[in-house]
N, C-alpha and C. Protein backbone atom coordinates (compact mmCIF):
# COMPACT_ATOMS: atom_id res chain seq x y z
N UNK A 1 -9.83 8.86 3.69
CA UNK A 1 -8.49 9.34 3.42
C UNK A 1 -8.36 9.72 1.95
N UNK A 2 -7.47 10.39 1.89
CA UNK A 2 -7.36 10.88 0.58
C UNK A 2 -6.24 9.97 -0.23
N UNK A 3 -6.79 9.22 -1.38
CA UNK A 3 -6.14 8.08 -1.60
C UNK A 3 -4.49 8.36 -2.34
N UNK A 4 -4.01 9.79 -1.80
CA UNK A 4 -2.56 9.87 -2.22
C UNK A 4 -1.57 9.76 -0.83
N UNK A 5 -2.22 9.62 -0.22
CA UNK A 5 -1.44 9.05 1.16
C UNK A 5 -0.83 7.90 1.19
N UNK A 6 -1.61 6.96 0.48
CA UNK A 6 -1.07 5.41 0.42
C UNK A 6 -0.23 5.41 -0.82
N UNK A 7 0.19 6.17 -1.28
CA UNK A 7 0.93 6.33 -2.89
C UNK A 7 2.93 5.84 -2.32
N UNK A 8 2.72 6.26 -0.67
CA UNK A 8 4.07 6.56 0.21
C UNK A 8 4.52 5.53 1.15
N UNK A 9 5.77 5.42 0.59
CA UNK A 9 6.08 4.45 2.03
C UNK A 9 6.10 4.93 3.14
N UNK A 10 5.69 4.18 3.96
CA UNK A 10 5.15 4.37 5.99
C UNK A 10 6.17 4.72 6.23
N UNK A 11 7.37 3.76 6.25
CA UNK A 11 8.39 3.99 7.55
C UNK A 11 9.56 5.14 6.71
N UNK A 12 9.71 5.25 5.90
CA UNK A 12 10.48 6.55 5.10
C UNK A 12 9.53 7.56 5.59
N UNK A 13 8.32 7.51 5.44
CA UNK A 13 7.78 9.03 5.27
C UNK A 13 7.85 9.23 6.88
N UNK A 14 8.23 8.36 7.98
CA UNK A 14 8.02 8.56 9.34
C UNK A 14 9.62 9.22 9.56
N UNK A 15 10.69 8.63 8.64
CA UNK A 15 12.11 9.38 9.02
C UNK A 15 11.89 10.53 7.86
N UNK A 16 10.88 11.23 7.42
CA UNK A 16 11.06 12.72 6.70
C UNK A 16 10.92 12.29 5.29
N UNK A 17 10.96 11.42 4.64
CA UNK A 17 11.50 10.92 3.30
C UNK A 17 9.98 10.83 3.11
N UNK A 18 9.84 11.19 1.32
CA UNK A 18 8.47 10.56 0.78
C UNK A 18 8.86 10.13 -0.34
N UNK A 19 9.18 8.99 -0.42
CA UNK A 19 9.37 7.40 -1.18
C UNK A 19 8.18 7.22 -2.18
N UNK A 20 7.61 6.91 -3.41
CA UNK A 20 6.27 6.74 -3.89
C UNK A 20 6.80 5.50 -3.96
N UNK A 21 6.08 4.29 -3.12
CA UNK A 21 6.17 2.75 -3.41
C UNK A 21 5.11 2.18 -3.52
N UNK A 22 3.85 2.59 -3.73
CA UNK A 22 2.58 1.55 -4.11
C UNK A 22 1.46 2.75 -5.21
N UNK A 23 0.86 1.39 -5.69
CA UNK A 23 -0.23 2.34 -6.56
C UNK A 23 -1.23 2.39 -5.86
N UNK A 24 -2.56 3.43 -6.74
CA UNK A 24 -3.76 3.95 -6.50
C UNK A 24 -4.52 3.19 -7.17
N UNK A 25 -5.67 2.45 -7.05
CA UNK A 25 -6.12 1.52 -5.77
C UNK A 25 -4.51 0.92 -4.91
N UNK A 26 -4.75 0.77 -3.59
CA UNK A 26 -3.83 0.40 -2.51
C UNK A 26 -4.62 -0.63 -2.00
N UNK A 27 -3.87 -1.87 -1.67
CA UNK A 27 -4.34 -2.86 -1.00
C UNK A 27 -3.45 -3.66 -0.20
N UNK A 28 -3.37 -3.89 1.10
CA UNK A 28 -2.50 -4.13 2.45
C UNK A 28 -2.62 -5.97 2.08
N UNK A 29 -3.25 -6.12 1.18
CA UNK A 29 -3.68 -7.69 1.71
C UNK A 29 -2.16 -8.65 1.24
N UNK A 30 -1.66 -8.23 0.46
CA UNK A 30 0.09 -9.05 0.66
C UNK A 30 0.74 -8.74 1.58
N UNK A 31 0.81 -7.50 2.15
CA UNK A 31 1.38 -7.22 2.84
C UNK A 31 2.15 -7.68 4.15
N UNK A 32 2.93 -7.40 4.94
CA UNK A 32 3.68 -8.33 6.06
C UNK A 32 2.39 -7.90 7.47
N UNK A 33 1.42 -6.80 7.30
CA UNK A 33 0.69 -6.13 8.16
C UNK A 33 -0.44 -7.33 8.23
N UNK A 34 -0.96 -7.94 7.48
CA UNK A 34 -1.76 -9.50 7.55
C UNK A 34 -1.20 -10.38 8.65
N UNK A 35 -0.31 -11.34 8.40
CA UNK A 35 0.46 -12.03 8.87
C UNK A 35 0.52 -11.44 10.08
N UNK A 36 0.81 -10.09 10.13
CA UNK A 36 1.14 -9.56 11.94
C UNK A 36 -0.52 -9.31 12.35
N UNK A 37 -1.37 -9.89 11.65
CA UNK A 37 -3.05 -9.06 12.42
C UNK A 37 -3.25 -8.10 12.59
N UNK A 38 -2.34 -7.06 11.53
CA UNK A 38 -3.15 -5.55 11.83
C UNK A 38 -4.01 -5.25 10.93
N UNK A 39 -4.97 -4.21 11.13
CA UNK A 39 -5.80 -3.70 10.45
C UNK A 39 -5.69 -3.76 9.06
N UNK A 40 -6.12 -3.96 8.27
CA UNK A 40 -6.15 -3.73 6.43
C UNK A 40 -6.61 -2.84 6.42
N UNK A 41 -5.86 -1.61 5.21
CA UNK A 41 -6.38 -0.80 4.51
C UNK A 41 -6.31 -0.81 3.42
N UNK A 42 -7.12 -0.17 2.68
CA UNK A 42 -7.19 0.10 1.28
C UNK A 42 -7.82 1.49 0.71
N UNK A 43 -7.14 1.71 -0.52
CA UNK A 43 -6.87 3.45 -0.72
C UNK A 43 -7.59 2.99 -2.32
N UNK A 44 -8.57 3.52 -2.21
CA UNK A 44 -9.55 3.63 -3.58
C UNK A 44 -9.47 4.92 -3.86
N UNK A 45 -9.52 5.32 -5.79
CA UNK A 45 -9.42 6.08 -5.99
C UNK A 45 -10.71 7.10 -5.78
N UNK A 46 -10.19 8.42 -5.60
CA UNK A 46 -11.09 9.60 -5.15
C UNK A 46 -12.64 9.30 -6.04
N UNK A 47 -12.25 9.05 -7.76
CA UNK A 47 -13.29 8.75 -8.35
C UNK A 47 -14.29 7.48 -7.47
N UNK A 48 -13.41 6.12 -7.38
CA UNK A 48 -14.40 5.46 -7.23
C UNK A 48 -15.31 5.83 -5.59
N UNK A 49 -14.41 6.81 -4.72
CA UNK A 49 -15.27 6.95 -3.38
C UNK A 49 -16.31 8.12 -3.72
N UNK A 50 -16.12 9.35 -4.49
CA UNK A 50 -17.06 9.80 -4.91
C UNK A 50 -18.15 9.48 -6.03
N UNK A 51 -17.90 9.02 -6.57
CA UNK A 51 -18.94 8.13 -7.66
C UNK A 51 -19.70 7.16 -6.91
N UNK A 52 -18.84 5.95 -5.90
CA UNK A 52 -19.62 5.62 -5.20
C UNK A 52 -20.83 6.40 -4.02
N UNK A 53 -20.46 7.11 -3.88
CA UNK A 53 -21.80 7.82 -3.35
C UNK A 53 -22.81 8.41 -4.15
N UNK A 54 -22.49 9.07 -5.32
CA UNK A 54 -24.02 9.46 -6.14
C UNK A 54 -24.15 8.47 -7.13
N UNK A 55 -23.82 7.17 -7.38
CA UNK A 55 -24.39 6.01 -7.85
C UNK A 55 -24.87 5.45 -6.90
N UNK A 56 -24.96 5.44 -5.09
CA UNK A 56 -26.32 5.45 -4.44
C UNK A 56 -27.30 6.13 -4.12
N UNK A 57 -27.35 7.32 -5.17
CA UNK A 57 -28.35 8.16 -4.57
C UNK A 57 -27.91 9.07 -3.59
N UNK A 58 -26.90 9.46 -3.16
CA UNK A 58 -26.71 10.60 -2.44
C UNK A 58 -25.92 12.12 -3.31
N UNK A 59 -26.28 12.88 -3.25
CA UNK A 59 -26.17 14.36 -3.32
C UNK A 59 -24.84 14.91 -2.92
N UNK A 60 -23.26 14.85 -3.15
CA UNK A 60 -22.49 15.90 -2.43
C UNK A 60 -22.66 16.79 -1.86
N UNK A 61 -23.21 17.26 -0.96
CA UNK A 61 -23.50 18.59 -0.18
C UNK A 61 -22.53 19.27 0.32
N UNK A 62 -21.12 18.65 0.69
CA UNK A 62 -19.95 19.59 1.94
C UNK A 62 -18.80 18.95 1.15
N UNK A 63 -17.83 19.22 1.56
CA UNK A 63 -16.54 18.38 1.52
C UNK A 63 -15.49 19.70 2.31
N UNK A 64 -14.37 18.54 3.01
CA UNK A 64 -13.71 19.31 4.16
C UNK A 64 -12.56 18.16 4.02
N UNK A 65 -11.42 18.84 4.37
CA UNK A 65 -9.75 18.31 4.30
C UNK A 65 -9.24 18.63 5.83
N UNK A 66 -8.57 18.01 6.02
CA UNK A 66 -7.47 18.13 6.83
C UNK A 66 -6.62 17.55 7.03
N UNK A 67 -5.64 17.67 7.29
CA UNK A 67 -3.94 16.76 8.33
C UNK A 67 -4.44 16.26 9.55
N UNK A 68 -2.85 16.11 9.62
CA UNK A 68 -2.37 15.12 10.74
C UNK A 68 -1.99 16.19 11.84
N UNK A 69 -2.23 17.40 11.58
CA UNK A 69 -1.58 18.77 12.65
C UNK A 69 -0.25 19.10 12.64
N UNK A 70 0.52 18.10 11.31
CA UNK A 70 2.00 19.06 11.37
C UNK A 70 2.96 17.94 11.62
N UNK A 71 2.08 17.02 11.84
CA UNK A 71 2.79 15.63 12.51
C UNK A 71 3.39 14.97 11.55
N UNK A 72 3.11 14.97 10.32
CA UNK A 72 3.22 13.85 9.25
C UNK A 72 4.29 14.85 8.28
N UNK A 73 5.19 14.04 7.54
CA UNK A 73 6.11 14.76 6.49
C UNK A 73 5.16 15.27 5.37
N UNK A 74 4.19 14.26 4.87
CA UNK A 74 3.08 14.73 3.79
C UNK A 74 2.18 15.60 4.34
N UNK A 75 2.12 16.47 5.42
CA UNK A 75 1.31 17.43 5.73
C UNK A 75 2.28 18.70 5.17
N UNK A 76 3.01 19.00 4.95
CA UNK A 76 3.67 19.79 4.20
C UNK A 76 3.41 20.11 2.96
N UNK A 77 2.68 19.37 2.45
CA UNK A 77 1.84 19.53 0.74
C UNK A 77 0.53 18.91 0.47
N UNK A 78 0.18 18.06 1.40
CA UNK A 78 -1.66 17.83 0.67
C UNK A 78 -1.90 17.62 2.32
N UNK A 79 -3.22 17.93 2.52
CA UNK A 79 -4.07 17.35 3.30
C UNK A 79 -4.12 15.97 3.01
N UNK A 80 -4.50 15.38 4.12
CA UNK A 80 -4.51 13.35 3.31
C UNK A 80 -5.42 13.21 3.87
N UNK A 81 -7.06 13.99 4.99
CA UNK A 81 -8.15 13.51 5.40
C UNK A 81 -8.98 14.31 4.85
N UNK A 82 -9.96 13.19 3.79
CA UNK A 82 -10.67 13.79 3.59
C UNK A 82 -12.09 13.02 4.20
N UNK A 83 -13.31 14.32 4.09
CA UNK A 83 -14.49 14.01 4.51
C UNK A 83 -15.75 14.68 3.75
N UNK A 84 -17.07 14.08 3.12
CA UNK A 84 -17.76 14.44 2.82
C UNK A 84 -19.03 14.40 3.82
N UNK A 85 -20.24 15.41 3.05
CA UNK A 85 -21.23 15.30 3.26
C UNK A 85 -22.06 15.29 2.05
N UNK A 86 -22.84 13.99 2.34
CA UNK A 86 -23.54 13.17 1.45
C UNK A 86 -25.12 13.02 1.93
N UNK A 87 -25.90 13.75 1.11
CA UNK A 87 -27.02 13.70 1.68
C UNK A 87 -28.25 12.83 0.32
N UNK A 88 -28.79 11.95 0.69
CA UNK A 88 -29.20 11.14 0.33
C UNK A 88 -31.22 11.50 -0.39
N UNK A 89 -30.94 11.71 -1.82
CA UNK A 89 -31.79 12.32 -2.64
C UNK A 89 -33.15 11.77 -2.95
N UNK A 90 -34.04 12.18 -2.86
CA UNK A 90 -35.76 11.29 -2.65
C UNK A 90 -36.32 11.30 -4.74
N UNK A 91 -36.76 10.24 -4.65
CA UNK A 91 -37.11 9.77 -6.28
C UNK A 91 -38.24 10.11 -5.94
């Protein structure tokens, strides 16, 4: 994901509203979503997910965006999925 998605509150941005209520790194672990057993997420910055890949040795080769299909209020100004291709470089 593209770590400006988590910058927004959930249930505002679900009635149209985009609220900025958390920072970049994002981390669910206070959150009331624990306590209820849902999934944890966390929204690292773009640097540390791309850096983390060519500080293991992989190569950027692709990168590709997309939405939610129109579904989401923040699809109106950024893509929020992102995806690379990371191809992994021989010493």
């Amino acid at each position: 994901m593209n770590p400006v998605l988590y910058l927004f509150d959930d249930e505002k941005e679900e009635q149209g509203e985009l609220e900025v209520a958390h920072t970049i790194p994002y981390s669910a672990l206070e959150e009331e979503e624990v306590v209820e057993g849902e999934a944890l997420e966390f929204g690292h910055t773009l640097e540390d997910q791309l850096q983390g890949q060519t500080d293991a040795g992989f190569v950027i080769a692709g990168f590709y965006e997309d939405d939610f299909g129109g579904g989401r209020t923040i699809d109106q100004y950024i893509k929020t999925m992102i995806a690379t291709k990371a191809v992994k470089t021989r010493l």
